[in-house]
Protein backbone atom coordinates (compact mmCIF):
# COMPACT_ATOMS: atom_id res chain seq x y z
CA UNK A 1 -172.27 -30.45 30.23
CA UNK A 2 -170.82 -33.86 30.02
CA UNK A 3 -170.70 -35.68 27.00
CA UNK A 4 -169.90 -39.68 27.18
CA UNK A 5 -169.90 -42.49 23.83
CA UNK A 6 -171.50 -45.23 24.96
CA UNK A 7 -170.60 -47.73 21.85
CA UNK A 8 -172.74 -50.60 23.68
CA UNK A 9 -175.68 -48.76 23.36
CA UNK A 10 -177.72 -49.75 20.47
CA UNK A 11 -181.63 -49.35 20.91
CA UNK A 12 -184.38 -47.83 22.48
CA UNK A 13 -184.33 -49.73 25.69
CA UNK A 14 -180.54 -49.03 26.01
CA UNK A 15 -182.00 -45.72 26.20
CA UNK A 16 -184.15 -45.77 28.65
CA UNK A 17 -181.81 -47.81 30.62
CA UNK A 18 -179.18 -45.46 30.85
CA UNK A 19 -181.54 -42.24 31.35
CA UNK A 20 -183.10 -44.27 34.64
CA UNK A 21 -179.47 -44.55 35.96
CA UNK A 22 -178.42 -41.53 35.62
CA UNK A 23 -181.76 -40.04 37.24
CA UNK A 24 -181.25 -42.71 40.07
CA UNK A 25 -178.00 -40.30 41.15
CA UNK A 26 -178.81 -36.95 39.37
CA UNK A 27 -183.20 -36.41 39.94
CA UNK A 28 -182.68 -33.37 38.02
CA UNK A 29 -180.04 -34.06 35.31
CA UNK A 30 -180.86 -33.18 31.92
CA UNK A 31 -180.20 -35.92 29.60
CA UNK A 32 -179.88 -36.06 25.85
CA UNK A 33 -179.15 -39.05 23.95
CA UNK A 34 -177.85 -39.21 20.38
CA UNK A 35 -178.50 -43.53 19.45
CA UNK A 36 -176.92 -43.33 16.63
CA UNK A 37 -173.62 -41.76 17.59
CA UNK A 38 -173.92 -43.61 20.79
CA UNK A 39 -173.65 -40.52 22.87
CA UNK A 40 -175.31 -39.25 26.02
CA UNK A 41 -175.02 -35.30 26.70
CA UNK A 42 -175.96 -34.96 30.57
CA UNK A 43 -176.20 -31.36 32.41
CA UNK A 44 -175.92 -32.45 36.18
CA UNK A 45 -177.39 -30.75 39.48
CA UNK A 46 -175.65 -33.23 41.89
CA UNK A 47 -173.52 -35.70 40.18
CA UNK A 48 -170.08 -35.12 39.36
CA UNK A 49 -168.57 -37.18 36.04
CA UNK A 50 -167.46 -40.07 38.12
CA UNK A 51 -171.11 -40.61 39.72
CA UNK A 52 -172.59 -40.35 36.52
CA UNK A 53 -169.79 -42.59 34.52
CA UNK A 54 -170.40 -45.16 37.53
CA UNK A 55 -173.93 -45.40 37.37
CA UNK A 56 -173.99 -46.24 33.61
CA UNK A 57 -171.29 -48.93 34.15
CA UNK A 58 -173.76 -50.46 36.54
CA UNK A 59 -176.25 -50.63 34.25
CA UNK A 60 -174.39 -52.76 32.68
CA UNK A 61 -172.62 -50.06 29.39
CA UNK A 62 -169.36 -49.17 28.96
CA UNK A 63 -169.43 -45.04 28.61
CA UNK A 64 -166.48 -43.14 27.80
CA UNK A 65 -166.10 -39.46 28.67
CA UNK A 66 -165.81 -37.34 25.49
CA UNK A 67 -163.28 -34.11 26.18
CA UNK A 68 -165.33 -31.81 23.47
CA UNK A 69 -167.79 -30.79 20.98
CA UNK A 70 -171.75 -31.06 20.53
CA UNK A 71 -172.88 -34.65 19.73
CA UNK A 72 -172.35 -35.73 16.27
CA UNK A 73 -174.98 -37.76 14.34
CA UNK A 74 -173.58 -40.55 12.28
CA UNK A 75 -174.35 -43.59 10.55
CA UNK A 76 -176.42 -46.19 12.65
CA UNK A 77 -174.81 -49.98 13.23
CA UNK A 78 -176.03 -52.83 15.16
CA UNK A 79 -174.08 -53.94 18.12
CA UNK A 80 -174.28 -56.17 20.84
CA UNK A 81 -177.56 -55.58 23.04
CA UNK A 82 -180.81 -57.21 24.42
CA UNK A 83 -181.75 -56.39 20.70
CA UNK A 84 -178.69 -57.28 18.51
C-alpha cells in the first residue's frame, strides 16, 4: 500500500482526476481517497511509487509519499483548485 498527501487536492473533481491517472498506469490499482486529509491510499498491480507519484504530478497535483499509518480524517479547508 502506498499512501501519498496530496495538499492541492480539494474537491470532487480533484478526485476523479487523480483516480483516472493513476488507472492510466496501474488498470488494476485500488485507490482510496481521503478529501479531507488530502490523502490517496493506492494498492498497485504494476506501478511502482515513482510511476504512480509521476502520474499525479502530471495531472497537474503535487503528492507527497507518506512513510506510515492508515489515512487520517481531519478537518476540511479550501485550497487552491478549479473550485477554490
Amino acid at each position: 500500500m502506498i499512501t501519498f498527501e496530496v495538499k492541492d487536492m480539494t474537491c470532487g473533481h480533484c478526485v476523479s482526476t487523480i483516480t483516472k491517472a493513476v488507472r492510466a498506469v496501474d488498470k488494476e490499482a485500488t485507490v482510496r481517497i481521503e478529501l479531507q486529509s488530502h490523502q490517496v491510499q493506492i494498492e498497485p498491480t504494476e506501478a511502482d511509487a515513482d510511476e504512480l507519484r509521476d502520474a499525479i504530478q502530471e495531472a497537474g497535483y503535487t503528492p507527497v509519499v507518506v512513510t506510515n499509518g492508515p489515512l487520517k480524517p481531519e478537518k476540511a479547508s479550501r485550497g487552491g483548485c478549479c473550485c477554490g
